[in-house]
PDB file of N, CA and C in Angstrom:
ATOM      1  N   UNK A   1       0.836  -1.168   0.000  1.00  0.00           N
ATOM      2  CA  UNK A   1       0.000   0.000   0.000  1.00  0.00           C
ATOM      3  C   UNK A   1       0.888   1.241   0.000  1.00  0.00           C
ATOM      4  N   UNK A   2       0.763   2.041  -0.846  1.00  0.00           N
ATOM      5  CA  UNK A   2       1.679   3.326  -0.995  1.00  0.00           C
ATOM      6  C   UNK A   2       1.163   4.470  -0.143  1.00  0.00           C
ATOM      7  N   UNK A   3       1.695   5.316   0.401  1.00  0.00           N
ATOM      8  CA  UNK A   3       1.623   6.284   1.198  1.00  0.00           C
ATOM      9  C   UNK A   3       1.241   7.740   0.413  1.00  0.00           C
ATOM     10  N   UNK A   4       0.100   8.301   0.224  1.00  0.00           N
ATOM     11  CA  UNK A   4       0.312   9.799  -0.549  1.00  0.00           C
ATOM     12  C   UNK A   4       0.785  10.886  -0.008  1.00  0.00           C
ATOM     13  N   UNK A   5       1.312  11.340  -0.893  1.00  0.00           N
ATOM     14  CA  UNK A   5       2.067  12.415  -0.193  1.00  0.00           C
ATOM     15  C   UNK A   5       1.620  13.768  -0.332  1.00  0.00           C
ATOM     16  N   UNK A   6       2.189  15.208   0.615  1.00  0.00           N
ATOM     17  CA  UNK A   6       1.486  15.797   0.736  1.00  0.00           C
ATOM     18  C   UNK A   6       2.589  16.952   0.023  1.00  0.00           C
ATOM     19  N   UNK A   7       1.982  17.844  -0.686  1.00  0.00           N
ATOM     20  CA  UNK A   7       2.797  18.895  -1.369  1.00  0.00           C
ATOM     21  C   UNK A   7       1.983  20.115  -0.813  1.00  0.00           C
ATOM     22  N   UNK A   8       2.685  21.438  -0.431  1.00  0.00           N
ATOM     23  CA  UNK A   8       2.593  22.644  -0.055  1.00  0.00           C
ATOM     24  C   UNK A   8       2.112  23.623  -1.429  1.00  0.00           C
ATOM     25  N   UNK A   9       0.553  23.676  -1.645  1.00  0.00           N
ATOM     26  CA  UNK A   9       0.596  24.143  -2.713  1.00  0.00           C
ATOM     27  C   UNK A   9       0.816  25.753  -3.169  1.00  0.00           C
ATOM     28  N   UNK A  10       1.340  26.488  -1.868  1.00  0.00           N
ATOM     29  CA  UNK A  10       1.764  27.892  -2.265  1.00  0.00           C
ATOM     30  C   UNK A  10       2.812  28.269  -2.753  1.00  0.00           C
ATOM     31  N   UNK A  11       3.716  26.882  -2.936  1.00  0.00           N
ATOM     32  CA  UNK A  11       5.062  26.302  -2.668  1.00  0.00           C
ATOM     33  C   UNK A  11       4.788  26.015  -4.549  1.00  0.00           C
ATOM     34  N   UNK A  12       3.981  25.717  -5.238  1.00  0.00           N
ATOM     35  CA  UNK A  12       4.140  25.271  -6.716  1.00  0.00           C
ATOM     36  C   UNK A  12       4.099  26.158  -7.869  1.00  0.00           C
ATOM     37  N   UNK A  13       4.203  25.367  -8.737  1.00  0.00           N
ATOM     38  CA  UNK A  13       3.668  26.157 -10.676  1.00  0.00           C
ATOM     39  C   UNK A  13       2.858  25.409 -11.233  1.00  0.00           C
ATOM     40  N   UNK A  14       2.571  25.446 -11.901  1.00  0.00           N
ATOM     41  CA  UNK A  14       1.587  24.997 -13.273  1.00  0.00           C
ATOM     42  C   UNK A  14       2.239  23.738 -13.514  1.00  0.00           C
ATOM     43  N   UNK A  15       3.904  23.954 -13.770  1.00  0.00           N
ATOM     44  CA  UNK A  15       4.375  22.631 -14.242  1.00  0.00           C
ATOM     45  C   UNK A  15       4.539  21.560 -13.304  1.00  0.00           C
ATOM     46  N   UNK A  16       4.817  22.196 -12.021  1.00  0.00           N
ATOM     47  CA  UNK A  16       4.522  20.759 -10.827  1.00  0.00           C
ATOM     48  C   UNK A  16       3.379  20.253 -10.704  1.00  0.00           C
ATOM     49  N   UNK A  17       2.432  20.852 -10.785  1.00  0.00           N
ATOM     50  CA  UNK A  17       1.386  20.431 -10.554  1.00  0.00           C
ATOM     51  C   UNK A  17       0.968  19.371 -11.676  1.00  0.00           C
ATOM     52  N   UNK A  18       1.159  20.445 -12.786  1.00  0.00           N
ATOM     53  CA  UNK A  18       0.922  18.872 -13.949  1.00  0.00           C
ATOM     54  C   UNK A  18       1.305  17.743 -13.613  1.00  0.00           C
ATOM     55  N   UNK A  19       3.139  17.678 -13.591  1.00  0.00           N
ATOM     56  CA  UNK A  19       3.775  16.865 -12.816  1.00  0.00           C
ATOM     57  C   UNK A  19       3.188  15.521 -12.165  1.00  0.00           C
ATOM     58  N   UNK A  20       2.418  16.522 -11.491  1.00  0.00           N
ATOM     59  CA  UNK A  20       2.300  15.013 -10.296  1.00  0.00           C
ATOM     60  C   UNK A  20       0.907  14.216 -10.655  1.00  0.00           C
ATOM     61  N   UNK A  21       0.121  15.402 -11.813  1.00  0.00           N
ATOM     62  CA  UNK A  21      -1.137  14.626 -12.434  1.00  0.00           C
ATOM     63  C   UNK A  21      -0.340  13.459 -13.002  1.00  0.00           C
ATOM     64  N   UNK A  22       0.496  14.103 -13.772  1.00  0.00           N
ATOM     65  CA  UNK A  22       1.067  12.693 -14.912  1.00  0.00           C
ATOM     66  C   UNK A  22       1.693  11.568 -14.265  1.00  0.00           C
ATOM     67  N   UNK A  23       1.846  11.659 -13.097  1.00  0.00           N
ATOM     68  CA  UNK A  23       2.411  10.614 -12.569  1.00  0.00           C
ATOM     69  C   UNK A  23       0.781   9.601 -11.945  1.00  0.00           C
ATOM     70  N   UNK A  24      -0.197  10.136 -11.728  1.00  0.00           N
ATOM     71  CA  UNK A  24      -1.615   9.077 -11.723  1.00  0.00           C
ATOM     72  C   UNK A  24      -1.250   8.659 -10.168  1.00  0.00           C
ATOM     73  N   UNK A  25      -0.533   9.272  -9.126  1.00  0.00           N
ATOM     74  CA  UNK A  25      -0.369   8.785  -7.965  1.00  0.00           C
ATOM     75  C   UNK A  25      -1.204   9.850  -6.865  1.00  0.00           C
ATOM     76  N   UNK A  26      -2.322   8.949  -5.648  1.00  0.00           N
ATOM     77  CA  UNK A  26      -2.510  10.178  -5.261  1.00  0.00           C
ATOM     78  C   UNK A  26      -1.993  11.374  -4.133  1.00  0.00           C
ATOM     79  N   UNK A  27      -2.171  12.265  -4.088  1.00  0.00           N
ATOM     80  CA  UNK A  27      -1.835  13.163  -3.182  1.00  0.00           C
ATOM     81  C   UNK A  27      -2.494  14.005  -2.921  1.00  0.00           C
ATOM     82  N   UNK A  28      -1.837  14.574  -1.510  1.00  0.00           N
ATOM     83  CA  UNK A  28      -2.859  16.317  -1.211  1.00  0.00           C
ATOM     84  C   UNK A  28      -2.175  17.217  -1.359  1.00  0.00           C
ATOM     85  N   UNK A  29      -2.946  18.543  -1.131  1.00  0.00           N
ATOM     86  CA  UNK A  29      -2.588  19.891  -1.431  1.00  0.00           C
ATOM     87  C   UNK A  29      -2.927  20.382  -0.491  1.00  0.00           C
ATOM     88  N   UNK A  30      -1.692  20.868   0.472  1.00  0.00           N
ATOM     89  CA  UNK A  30      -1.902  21.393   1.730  1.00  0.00           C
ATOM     90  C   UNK A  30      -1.847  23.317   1.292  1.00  0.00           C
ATOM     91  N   UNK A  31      -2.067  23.800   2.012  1.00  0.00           N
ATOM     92  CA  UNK A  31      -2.135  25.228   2.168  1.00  0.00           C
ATOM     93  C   UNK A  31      -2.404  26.158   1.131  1.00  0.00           C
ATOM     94  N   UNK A  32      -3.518  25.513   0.611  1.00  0.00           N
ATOM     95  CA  UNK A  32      -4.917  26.189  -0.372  1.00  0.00           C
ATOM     96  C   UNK A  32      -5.310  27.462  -0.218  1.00  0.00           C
ATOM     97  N   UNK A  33      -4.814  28.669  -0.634  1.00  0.00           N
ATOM     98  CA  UNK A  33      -5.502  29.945   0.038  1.00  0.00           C
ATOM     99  C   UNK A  33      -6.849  30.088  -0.731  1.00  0.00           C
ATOM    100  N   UNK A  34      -7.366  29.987  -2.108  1.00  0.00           N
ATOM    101  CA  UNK A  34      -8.338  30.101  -2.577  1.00  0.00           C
ATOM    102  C   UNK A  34      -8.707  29.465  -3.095  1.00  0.00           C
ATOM    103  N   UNK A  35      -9.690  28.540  -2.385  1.00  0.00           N
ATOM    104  CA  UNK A  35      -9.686  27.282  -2.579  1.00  0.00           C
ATOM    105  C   UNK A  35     -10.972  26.793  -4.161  1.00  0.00           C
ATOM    106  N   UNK A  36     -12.091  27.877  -4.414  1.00  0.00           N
ATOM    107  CA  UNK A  36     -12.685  27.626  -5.531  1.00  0.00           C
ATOM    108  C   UNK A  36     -12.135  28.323  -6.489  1.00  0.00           C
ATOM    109  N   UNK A  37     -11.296  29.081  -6.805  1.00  0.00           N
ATOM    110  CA  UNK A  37     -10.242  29.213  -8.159  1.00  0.00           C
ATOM    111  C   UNK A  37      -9.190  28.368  -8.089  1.00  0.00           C
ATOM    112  N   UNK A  38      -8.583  27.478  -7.342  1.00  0.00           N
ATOM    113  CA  UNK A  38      -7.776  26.428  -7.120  1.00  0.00           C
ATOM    114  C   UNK A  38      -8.180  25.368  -7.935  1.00  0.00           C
ATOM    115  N   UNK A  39      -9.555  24.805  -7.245  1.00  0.00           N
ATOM    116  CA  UNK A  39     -10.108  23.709  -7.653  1.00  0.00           C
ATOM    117  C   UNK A  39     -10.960  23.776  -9.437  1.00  0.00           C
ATOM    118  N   UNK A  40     -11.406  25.065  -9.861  1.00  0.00           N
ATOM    119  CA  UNK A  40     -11.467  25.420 -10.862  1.00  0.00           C
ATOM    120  C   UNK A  40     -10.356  24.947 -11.820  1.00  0.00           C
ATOM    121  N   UNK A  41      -9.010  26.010 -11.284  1.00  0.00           N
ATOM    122  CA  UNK A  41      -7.921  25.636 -12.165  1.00  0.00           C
ATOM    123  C   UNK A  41      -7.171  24.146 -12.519  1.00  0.00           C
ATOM    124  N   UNK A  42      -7.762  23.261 -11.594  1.00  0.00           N
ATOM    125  CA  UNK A  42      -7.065  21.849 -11.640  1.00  0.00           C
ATOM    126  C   UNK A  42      -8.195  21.171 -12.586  1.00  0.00           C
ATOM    127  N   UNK A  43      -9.340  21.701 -11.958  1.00  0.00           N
ATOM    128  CA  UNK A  43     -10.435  20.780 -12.820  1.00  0.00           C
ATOM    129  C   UNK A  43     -10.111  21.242 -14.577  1.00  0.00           C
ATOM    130  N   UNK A  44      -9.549  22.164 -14.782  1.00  0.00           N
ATOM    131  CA  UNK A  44      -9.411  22.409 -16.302  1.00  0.00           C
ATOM    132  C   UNK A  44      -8.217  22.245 -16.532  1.00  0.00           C
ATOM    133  N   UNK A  45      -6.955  22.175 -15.822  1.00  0.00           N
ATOM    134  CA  UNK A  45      -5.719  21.074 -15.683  1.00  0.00           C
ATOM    135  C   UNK A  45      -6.159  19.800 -16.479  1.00  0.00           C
ATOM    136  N   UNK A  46      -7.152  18.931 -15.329  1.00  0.00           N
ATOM    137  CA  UNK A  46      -7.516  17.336 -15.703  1.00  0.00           C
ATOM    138  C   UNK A  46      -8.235  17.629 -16.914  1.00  0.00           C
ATOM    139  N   UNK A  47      -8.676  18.395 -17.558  1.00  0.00           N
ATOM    140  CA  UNK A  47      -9.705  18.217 -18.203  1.00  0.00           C
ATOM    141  C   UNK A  47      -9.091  18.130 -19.939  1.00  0.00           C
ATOM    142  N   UNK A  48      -7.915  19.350 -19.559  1.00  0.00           N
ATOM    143  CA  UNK A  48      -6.845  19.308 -20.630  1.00  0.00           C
ATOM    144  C   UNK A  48      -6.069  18.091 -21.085  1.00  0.00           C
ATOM    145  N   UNK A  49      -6.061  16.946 -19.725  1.00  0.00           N
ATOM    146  CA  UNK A  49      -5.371  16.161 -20.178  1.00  0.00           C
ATOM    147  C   UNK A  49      -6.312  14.594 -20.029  1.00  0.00           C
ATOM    148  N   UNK A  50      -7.497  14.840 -20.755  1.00  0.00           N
ATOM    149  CA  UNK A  50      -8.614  14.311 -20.765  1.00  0.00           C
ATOM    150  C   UNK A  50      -8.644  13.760 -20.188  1.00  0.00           C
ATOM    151  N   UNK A  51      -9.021  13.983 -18.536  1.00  0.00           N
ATOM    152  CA  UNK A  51      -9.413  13.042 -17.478  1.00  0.00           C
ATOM    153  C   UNK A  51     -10.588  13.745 -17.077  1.00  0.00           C
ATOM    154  N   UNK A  52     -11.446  13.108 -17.074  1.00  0.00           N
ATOM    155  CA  UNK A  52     -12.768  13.781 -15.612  1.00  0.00           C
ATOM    156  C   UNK A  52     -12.540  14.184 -14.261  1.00  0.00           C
ATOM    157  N   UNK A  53     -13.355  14.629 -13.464  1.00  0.00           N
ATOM    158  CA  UNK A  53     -13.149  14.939 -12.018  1.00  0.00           C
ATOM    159  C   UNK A  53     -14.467  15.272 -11.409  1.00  0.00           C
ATOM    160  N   UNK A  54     -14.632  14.906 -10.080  1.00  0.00           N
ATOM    161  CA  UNK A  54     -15.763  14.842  -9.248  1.00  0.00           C
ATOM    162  C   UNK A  54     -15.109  15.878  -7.830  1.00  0.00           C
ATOM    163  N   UNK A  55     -15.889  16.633  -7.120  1.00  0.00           N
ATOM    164  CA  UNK A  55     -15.374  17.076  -6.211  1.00  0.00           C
ATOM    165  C   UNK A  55     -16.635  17.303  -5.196  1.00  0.00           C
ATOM    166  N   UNK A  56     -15.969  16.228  -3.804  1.00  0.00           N
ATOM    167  CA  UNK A  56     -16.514  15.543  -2.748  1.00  0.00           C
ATOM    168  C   UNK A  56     -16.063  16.597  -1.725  1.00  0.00           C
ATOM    169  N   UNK A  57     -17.120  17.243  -0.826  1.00  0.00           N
ATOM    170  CA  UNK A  57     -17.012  18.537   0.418  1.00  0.00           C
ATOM    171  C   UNK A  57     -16.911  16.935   1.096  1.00  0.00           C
ATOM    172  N   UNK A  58     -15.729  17.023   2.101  1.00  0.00           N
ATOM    173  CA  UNK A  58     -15.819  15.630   3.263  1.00  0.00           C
ATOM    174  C   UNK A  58     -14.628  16.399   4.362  1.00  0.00           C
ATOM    175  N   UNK A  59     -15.092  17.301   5.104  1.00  0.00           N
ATOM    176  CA  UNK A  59     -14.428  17.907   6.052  1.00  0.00           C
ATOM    177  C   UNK A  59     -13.689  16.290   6.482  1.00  0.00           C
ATOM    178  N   UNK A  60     -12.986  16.627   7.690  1.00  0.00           N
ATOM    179  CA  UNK A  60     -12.252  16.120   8.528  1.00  0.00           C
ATOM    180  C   UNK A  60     -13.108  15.666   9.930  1.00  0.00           C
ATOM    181  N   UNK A  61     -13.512  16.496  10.380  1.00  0.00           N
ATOM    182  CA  UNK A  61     -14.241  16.492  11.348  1.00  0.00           C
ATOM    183  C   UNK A  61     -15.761  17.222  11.346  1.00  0.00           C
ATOM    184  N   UNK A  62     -16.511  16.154  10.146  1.00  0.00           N
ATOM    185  CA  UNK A  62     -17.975  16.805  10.284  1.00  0.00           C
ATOM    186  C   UNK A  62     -18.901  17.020  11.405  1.00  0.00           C
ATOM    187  N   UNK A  63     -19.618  18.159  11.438  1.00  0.00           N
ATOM    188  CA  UNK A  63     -20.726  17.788  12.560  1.00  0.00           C
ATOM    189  C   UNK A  63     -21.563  16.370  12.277  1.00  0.00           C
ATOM    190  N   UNK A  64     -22.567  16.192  13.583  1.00  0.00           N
ATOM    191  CA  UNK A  64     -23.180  15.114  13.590  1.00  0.00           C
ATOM    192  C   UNK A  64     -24.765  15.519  12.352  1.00  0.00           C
ATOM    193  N   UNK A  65     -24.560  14.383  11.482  1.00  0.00           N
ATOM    194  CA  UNK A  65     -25.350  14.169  10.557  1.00  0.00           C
ATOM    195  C   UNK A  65     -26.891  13.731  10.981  1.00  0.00           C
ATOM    196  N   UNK A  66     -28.048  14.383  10.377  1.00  0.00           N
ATOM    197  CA  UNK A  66     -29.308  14.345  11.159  1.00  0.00           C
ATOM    198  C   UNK A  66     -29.611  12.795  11.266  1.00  0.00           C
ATOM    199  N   UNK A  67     -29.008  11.564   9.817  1.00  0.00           N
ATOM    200  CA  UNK A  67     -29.341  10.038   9.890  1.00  0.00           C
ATOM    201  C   UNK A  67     -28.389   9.607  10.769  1.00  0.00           C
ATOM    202  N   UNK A  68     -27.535  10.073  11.688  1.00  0.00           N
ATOM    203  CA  UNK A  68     -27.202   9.722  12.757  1.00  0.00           C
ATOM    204  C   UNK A  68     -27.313   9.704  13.668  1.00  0.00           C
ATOM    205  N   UNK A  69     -28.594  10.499  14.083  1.00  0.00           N
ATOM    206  CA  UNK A  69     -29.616  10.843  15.339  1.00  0.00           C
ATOM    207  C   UNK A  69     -30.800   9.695  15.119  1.00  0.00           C
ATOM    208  N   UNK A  70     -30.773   9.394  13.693  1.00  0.00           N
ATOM    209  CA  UNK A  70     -31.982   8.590  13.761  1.00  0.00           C
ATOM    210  C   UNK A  70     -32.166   7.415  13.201  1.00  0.00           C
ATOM    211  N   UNK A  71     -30.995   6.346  13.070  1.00  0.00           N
ATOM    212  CA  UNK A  71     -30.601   5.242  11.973  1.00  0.00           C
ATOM    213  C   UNK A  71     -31.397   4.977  10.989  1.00  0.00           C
ATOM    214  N   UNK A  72     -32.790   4.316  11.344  1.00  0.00           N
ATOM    215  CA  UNK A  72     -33.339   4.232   9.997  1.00  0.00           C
ATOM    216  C   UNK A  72     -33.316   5.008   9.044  1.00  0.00           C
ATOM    217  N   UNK A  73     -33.666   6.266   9.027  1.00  0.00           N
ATOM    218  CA  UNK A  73     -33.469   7.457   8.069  1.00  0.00           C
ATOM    219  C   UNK A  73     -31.841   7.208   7.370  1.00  0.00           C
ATOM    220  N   UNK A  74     -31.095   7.424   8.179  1.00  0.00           N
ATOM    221  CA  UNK A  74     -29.550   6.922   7.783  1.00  0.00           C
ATOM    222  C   UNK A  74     -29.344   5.822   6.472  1.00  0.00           C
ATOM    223  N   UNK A  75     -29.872   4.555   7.250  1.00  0.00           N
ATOM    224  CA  UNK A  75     -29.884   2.970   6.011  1.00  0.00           C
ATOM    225  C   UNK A  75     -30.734   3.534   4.543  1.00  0.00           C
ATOM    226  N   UNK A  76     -31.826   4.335   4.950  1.00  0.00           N
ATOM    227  CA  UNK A  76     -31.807   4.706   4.000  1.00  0.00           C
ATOM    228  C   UNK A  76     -31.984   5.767   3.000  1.00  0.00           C
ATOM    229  N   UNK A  77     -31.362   6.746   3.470  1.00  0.00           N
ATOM    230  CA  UNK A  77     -30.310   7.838   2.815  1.00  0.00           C
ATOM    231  C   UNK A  77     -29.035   6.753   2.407  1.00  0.00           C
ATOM    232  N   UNK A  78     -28.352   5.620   2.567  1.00  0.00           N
ATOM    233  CA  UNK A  78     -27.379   5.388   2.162  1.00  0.00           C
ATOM    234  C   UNK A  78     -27.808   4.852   1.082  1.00  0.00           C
ATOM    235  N   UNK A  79     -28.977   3.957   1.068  1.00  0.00           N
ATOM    236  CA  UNK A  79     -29.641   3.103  -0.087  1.00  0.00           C
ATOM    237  C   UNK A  79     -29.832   4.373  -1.077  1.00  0.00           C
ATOM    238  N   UNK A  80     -29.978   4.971  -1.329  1.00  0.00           N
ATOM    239  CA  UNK A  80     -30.489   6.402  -2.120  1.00  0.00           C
ATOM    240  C   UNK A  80     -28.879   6.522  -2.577  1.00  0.00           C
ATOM    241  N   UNK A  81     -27.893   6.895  -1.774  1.00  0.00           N
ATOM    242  CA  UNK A  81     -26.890   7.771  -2.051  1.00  0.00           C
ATOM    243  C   UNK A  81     -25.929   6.493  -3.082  1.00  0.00           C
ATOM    244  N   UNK A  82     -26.230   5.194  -2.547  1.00  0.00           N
ATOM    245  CA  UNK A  82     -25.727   4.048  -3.744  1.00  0.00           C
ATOM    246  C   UNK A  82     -26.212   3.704  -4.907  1.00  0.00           C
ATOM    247  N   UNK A  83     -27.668   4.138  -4.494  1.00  0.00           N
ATOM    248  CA  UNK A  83     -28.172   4.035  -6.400  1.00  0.00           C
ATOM    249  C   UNK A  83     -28.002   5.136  -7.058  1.00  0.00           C
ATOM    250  N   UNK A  84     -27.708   6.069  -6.401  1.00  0.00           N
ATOM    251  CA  UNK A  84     -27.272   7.961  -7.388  1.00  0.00           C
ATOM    252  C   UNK A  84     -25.878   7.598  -7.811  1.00  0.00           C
ATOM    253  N   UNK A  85     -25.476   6.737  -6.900  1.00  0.00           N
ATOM    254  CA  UNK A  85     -23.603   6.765  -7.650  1.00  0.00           C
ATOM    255  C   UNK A  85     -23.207   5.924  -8.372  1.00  0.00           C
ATOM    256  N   UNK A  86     -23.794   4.799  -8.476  1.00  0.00           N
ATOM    257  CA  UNK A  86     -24.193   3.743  -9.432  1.00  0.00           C
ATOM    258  C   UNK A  86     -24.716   4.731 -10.768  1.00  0.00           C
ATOM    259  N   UNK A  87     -25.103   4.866 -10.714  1.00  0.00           N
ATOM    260  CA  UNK A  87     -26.071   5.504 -11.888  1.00  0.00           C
ATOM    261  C   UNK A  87     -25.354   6.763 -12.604  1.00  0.00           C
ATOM    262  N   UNK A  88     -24.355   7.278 -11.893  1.00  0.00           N
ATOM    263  CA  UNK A  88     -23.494   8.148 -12.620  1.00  0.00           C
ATOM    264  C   UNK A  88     -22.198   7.794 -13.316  1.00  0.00           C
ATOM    265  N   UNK A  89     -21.780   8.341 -14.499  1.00  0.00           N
ATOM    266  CA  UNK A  89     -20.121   7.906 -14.781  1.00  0.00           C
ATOM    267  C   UNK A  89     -19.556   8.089 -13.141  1.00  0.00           C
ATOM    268  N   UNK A  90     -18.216   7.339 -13.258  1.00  0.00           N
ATOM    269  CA  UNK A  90     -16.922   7.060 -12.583  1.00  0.00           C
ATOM    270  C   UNK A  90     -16.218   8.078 -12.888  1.00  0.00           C
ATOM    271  N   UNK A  91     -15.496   9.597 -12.086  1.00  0.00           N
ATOM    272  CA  UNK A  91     -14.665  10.381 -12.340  1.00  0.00           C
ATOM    273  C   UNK A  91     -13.139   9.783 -12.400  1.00  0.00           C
ATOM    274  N   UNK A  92     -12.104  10.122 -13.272  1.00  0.00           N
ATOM    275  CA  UNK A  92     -10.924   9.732 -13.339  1.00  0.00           C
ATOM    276  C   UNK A  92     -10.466  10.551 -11.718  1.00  0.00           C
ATOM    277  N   UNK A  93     -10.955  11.566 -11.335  1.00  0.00           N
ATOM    278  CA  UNK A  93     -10.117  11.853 -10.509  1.00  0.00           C
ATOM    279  C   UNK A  93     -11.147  12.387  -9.262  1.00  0.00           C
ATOM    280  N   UNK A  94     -11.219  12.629  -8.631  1.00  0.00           N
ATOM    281  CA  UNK A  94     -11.899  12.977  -7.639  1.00  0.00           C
ATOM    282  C   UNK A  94     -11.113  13.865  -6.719  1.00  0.00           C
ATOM    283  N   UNK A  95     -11.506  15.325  -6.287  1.00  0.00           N
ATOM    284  CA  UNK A  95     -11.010  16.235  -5.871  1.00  0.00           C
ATOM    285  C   UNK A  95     -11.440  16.204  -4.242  1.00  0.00           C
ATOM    286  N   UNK A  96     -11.505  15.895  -3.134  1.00  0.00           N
ATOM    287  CA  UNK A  96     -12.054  15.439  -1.652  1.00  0.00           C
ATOM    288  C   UNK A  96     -11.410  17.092  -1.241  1.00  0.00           C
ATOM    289  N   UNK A  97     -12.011  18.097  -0.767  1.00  0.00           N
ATOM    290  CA  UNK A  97     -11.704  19.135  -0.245  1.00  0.00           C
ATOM    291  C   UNK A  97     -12.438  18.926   1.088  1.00  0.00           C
ATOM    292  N   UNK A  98     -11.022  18.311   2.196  1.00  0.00           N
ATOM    293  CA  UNK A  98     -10.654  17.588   3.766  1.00  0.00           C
ATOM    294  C   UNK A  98     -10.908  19.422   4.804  1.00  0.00           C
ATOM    295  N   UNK A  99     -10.883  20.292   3.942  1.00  0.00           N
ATOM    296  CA  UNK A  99     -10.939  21.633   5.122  1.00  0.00           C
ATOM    297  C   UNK A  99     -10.863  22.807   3.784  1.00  0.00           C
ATOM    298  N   UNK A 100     -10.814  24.049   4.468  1.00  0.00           N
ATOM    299  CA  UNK A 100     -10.875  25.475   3.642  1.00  0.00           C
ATOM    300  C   UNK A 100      -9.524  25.199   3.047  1.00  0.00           C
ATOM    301  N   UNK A 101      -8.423  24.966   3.489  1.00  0.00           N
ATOM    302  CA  UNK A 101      -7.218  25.049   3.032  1.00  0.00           C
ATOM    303  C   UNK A 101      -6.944  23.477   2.517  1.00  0.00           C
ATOM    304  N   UNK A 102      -7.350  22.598   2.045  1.00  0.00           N
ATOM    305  CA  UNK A 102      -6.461  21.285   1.853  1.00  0.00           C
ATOM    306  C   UNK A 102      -7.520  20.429   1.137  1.00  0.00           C
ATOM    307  N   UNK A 103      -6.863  20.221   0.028  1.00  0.00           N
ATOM    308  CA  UNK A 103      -7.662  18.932  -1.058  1.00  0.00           C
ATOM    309  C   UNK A 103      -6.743  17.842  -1.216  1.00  0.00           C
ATOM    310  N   UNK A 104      -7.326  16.589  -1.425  1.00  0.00           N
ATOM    311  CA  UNK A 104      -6.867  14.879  -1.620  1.00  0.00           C
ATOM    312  C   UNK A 104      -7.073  15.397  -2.694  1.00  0.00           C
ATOM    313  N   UNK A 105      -6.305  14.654  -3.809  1.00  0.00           N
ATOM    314  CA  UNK A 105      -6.653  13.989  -5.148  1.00  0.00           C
ATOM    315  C   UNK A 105      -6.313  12.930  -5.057  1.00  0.00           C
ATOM    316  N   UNK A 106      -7.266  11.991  -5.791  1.00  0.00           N
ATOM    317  CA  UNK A 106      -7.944  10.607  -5.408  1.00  0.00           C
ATOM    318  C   UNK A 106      -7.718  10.101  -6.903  1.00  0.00           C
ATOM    319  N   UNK A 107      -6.961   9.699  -7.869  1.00  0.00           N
ATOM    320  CA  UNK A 107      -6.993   8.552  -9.042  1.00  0.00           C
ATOM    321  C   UNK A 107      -8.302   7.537  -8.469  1.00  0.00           C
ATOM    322  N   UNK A 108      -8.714   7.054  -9.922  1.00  0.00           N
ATOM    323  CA  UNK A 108      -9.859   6.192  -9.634  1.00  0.00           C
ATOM    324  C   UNK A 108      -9.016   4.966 -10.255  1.00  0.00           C
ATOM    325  N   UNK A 109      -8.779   3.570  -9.710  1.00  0.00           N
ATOM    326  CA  UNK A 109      -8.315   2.720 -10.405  1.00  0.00           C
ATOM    327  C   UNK A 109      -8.482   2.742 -11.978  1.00  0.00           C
ATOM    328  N   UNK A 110      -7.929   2.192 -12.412  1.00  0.00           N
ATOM    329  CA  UNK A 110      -7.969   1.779 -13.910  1.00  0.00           C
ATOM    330  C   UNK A 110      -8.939   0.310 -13.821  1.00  0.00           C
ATOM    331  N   UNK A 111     -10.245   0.539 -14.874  1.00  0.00           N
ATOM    332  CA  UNK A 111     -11.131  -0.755 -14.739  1.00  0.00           C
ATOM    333  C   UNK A 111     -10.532  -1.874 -15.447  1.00  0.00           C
ATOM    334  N   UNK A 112     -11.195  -2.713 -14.778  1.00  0.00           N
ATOM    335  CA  UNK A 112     -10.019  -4.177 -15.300  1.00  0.00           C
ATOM    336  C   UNK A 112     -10.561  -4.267 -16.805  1.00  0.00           C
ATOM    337  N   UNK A 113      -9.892  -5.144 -17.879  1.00  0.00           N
ATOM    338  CA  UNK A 113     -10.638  -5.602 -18.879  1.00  0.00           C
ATOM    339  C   UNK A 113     -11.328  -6.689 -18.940  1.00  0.00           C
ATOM    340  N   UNK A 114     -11.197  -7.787 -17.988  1.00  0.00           N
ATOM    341  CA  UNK A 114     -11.690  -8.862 -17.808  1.00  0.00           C
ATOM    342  C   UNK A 114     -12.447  -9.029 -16.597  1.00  0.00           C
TER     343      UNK A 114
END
C-alpha cells in the first residue's frame, strides 16, 4: 500500500502540478488559500489532459449528521446515495476538499478488462 504524499501548494507552478497529475499517484494539497479558483484551475488542468473529475465537500471532522440521530433514516439515505452513484459515470479523478485550506486527489483505479 503506498503512502500519498502531501505537497505545499503555495510552494508550486503549473508545471509541478501537472507533474504530479502525470504521474496518476494520489496526493494532497496542503495550504490552499483560494480554494474555488484552485479547484477550478485543476479541474481544467484534468480536463486538458482528458481526465474527468468529481469534487466531494468531506471535512475532517464533520458535525453530527441528522441520519445519525436517527438510523433508519440513515440505512436509507445510504440506499439512495448508492443508487445515485451507481447511476453516474466514474470520475478519473476525484477532488475530496478535507478543510478550507487542503484537497486529496484521489486517481480512480484503472477498470479491469476482464
Amino acid at each position: 500500500m503506498s503512502i500519498a504524499r502531501t505537497y505545499f501548494f503555495n510552494k508550486m507552478g503549473d508545471d509541478d502540478l501537472a507533474g504530479l497529475f502525470g504521474k496518476r499517484e494520489n496526493f494532497f494539497l496542503e495550504n490552499v488559500d483560494a480554494l474555488n479558483p484552485t479547484i477550478a484551475r485543476i479541474q481544467a488542468m484534468l480536463n486538458s489532459e482528458g481526465m474527468s473529475s468529481a469534487v466531494l465537500r468531506a471535512p475532517a471532522n464533520p458535525a453530527p449528521a441528522f441520519s445519525e440521530l436517527f438510523p433508519p433514516l440513515g440505512l436509507i439515505g445510504a440506499l439512495f446515495r448508492a443508487l445515485a452513484s451507481s447511476a453516474r459515470p466514474r470520475a478519473d479523478v476525484t477532488l475530496r476538499l478535507t478543510s478550507n485550506t487542503s484537497v486529496s486527489v484521489i486517481f480512480a483505479r484503472p477498470r479491469s478488462s476482464g
